[in-house]
C-alpha atoms as a PDB file:
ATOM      1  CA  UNK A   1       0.000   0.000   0.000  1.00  0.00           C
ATOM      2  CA  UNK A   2       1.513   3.171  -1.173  1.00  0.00           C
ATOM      3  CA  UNK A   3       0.287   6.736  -0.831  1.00  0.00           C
ATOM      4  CA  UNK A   4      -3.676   7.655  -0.366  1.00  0.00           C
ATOM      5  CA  UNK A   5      -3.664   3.507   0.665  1.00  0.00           C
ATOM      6  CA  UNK A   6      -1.172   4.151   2.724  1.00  0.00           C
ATOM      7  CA  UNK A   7      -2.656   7.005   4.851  1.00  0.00           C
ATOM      8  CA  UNK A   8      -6.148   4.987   5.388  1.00  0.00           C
ATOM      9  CA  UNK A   9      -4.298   1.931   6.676  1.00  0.00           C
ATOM     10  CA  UNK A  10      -2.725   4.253   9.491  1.00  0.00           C
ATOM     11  CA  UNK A  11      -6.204   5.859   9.951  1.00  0.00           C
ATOM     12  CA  UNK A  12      -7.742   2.496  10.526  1.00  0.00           C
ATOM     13  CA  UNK A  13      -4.873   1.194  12.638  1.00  0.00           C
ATOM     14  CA  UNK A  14      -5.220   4.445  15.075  1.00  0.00           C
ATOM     15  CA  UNK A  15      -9.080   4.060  15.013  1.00  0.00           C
ATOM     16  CA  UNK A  16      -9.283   0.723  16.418  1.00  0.00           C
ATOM     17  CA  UNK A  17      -5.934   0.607  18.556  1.00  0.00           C
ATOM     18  CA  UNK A  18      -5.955   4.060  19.642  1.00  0.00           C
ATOM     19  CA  UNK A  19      -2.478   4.192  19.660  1.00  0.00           C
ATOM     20  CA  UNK A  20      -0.390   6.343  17.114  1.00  0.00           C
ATOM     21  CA  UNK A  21       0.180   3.608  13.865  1.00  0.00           C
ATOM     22  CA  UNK A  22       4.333   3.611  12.284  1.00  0.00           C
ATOM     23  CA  UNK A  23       4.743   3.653   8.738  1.00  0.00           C
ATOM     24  CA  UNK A  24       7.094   0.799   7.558  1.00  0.00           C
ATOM     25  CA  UNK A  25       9.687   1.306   4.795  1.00  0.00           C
ATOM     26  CA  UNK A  26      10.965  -1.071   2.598  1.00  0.00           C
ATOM     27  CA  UNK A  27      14.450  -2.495   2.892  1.00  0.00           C
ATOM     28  CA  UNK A  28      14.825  -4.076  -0.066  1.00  0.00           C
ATOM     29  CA  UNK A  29      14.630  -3.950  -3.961  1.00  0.00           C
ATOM     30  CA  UNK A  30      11.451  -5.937  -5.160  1.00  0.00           C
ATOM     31  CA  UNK A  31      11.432  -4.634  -9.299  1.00  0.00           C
ATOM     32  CA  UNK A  32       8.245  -6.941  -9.850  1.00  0.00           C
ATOM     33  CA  UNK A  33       6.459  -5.373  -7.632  1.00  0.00           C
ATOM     34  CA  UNK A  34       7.886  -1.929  -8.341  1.00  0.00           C
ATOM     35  CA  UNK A  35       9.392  -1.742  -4.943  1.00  0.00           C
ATOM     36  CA  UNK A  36      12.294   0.272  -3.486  1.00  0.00           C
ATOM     37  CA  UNK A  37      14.541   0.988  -0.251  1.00  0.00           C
ATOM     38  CA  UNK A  38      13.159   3.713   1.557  1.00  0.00           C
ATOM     39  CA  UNK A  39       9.325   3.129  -0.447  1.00  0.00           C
ATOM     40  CA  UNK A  40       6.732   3.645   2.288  1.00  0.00           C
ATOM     41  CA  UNK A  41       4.597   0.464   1.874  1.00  0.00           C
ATOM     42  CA  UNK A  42       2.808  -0.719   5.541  1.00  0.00           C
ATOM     43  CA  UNK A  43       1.782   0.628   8.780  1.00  0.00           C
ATOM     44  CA  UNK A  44       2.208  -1.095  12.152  1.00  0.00           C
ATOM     45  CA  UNK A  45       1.328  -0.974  15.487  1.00  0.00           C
ATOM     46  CA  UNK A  46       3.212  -2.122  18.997  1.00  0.00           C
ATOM     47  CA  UNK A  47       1.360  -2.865  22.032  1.00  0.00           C
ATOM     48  CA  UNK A  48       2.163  -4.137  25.225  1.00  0.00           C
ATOM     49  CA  UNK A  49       0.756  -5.345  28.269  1.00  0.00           C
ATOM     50  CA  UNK A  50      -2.799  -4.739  29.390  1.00  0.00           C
ATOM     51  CA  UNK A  51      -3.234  -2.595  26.061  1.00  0.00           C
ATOM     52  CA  UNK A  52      -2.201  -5.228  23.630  1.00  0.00           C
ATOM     53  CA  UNK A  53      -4.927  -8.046  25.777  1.00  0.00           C
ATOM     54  CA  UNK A  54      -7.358  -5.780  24.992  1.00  0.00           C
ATOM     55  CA  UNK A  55      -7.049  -5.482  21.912  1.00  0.00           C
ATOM     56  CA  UNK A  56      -6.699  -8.594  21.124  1.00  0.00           C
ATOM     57  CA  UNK A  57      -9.792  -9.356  22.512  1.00  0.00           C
ATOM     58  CA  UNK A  58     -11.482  -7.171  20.384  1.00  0.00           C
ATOM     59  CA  UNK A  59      -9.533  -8.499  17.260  1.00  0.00           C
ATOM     60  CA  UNK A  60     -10.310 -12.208  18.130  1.00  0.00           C
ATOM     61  CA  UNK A  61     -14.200 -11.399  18.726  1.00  0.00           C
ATOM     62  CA  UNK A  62     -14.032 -10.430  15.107  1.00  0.00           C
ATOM     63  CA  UNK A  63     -13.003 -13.933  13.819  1.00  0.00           C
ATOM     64  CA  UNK A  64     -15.172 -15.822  16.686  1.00  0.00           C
ATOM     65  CA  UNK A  65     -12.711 -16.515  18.907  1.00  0.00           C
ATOM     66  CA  UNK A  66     -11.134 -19.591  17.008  1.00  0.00           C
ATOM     67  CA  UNK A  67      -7.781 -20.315  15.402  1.00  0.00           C
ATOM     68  CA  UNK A  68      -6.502 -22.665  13.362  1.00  0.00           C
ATOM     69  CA  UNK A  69      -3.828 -25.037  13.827  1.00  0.00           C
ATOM     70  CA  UNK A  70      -1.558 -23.662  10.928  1.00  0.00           C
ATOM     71  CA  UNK A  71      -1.903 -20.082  12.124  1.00  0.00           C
ATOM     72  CA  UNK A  72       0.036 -21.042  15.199  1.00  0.00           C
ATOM     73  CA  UNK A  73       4.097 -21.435  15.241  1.00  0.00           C
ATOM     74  CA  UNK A  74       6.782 -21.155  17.549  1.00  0.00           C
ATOM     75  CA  UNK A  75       6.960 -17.362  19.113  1.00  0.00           C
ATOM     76  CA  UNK A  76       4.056 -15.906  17.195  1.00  0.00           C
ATOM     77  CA  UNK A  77       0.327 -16.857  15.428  1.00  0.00           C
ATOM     78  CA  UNK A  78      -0.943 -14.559  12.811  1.00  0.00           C
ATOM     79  CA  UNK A  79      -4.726 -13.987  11.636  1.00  0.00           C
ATOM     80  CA  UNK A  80      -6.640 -12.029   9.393  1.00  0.00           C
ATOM     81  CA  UNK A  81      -9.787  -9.775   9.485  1.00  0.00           C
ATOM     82  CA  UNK A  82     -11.558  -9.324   6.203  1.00  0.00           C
ATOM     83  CA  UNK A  83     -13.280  -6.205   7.057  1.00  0.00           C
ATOM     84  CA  UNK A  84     -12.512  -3.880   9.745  1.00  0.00           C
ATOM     85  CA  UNK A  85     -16.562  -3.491  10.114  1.00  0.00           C
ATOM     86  CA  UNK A  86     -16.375  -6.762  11.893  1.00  0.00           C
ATOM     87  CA  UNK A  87     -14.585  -5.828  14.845  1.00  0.00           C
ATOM     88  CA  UNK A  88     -17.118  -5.019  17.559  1.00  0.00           C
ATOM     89  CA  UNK A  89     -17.679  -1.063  18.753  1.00  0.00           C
ATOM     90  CA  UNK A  90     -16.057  -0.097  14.990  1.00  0.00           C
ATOM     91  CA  UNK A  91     -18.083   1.228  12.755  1.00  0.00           C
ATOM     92  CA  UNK A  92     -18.237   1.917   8.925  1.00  0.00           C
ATOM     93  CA  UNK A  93     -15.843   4.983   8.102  1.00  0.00           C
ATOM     94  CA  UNK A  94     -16.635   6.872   4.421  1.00  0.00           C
ATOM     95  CA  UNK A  95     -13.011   8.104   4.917  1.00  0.00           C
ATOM     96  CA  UNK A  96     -11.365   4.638   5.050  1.00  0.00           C
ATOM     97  CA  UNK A  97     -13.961   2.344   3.195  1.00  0.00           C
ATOM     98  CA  UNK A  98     -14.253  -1.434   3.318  1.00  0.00           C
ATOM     99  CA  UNK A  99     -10.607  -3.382   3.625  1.00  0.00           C
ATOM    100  CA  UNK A 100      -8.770  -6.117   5.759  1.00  0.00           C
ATOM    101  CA  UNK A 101      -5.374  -6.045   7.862  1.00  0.00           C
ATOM    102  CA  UNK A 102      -3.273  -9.234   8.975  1.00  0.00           C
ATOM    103  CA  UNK A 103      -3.007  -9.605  12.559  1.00  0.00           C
ATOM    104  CA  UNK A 104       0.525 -11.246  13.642  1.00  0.00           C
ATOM    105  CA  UNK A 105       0.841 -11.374  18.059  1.00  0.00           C
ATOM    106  CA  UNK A 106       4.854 -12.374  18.720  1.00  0.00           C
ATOM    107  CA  UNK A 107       5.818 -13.884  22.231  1.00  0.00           C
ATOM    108  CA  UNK A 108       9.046 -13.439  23.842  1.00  0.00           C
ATOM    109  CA  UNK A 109      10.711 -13.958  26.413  1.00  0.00           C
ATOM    110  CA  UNK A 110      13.336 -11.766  28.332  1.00  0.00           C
ATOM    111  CA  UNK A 111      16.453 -12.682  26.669  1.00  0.00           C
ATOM    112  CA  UNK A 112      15.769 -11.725  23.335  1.00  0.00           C
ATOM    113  CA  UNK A 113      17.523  -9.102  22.630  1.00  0.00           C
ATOM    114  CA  UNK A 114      20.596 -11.567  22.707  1.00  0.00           C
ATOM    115  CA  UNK A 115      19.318 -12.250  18.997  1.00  0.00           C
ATOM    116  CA  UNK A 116      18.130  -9.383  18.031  1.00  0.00           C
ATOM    117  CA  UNK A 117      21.221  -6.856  18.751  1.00  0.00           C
ATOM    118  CA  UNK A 118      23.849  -5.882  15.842  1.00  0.00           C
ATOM    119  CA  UNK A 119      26.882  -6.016  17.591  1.00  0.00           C
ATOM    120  CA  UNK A 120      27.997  -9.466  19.215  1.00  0.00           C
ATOM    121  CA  UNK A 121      24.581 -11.099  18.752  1.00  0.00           C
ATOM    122  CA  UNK A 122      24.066 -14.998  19.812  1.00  0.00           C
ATOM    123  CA  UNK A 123      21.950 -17.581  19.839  1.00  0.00           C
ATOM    124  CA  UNK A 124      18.962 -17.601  21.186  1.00  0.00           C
ATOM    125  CA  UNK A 125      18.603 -20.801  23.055  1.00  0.00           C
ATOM    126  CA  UNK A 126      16.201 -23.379  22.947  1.00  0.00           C
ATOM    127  CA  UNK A 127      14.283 -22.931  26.410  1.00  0.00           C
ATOM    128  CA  UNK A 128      13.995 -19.083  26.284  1.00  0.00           C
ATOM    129  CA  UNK A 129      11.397 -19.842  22.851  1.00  0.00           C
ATOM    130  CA  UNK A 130       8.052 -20.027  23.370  1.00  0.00           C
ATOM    131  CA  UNK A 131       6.716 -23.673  21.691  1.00  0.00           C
ATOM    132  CA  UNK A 132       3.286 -23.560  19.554  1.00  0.00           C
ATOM    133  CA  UNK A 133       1.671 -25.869  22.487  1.00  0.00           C
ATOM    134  CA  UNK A 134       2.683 -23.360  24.848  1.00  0.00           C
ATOM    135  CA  UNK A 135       0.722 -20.517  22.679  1.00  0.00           C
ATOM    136  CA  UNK A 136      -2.105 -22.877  22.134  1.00  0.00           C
ATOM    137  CA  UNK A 137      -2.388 -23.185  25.883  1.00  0.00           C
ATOM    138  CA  UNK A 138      -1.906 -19.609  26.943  1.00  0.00           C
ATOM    139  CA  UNK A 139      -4.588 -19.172  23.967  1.00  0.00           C
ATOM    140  CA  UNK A 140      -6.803 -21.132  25.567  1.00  0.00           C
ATOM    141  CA  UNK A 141      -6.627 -20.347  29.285  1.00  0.00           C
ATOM    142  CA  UNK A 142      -6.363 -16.537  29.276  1.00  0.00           C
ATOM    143  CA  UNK A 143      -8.671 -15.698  26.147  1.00  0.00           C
ATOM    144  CA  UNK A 144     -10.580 -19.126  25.614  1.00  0.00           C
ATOM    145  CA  UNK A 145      -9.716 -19.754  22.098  1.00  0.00           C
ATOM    146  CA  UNK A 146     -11.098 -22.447  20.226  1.00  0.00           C
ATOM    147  CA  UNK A 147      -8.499 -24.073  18.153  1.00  0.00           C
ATOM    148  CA  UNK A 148      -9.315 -26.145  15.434  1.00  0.00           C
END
C-alpha cells in the first residue's frame, strides 16, 4: 500500500488501537512489484501489556474466537480480518472504506535481545522460545480460544 492507501491503513490502525500507527519502509529492492529501499509500503502498530490483551480481545471477537492449527508457530500466530466493520464497537468509516489487515501477536521472552542486537549477537537458546503448544495453551486459558 503506497500513498492515499497508505494514509487509510494508518487511519484504521489508530481508530481501532488508539495508539499512534508507524509507517514501515521497505528495505529491499522488489522490481516486480515496483518496490524500493526507503518506499513507504505498511503501517504497524506495537502494544504491550494490558493494552495489547485488549485489543486482542477485540480483534479475536471479530473472527469468533477460534484459530486454526496452521496459524500457530513457535513465538508468534498470525490472523486475518476481512473487514474492519467486523470488529465489535467499529463502525463503517466513508473516509477509510471497506478493507482487511493481517493480525501477527509475537511472544518473547526476556532474553531476546541476545538475537536481536547488531553487535555481538548470539543464539537464542532453545528454552527461552516459546513452543506452539505453549501458545495454544496460553490461547486457551487466558482468552478461551477455540483451536481447530
Amino acid at each position: 500500500a503506497t500513498g492515499d492507501d497508505l494514509a487509510k491503513s494508518k487511519k484504521l490502525l489508530e481508530l481501532f488501537s488508539k495508539n499512534k500507527a508507524q509507517v514501515v519502509a521497505s528495505m529491499k529492492r522488489i522490481p516486480d512489484f515496483d518496490v524500493r529501499p526507503g518506499l513507504e509500503v505498511g503501517t504497524r502498530i506495537t502494544l504491550r501489556d494490558k493494552k495489547a490483551i485488549e485489543l486482542l480481545k477485540r480483534l479475536l471477537g471479530a473472527i469468533d474466537n477460534e484459530l486454526k492449527d496452521k496459524q500457530i508457530s513457535d513465538n508468534h500466530f498470525s490472523f486475518g480480518i476481512k473487514e474492519y466493520i467486523e470488529i465489535p464497537e467499529i463502525e463503517y468509516q466513508r473516509g477509510i472504506g471497506i478493507r482487511g489487515f493481517n493480525v501477527t501477536v509475537v511472544f518473547s521472552r526476556p532474553g531476546i535481545r541476545i538475537k536481536r542486537k547488531k553487535i555481538k549477537s548470539g543464539k537464542w537458546p532453545k528454552k527461552q522460545q516459546i513452543t506452539k503448544d505453549e501458545i495454544i495453551n496460553y490461547m486457551k486459558e487466558v482468552f478461551k480460544t477455540k483451536i481447530k
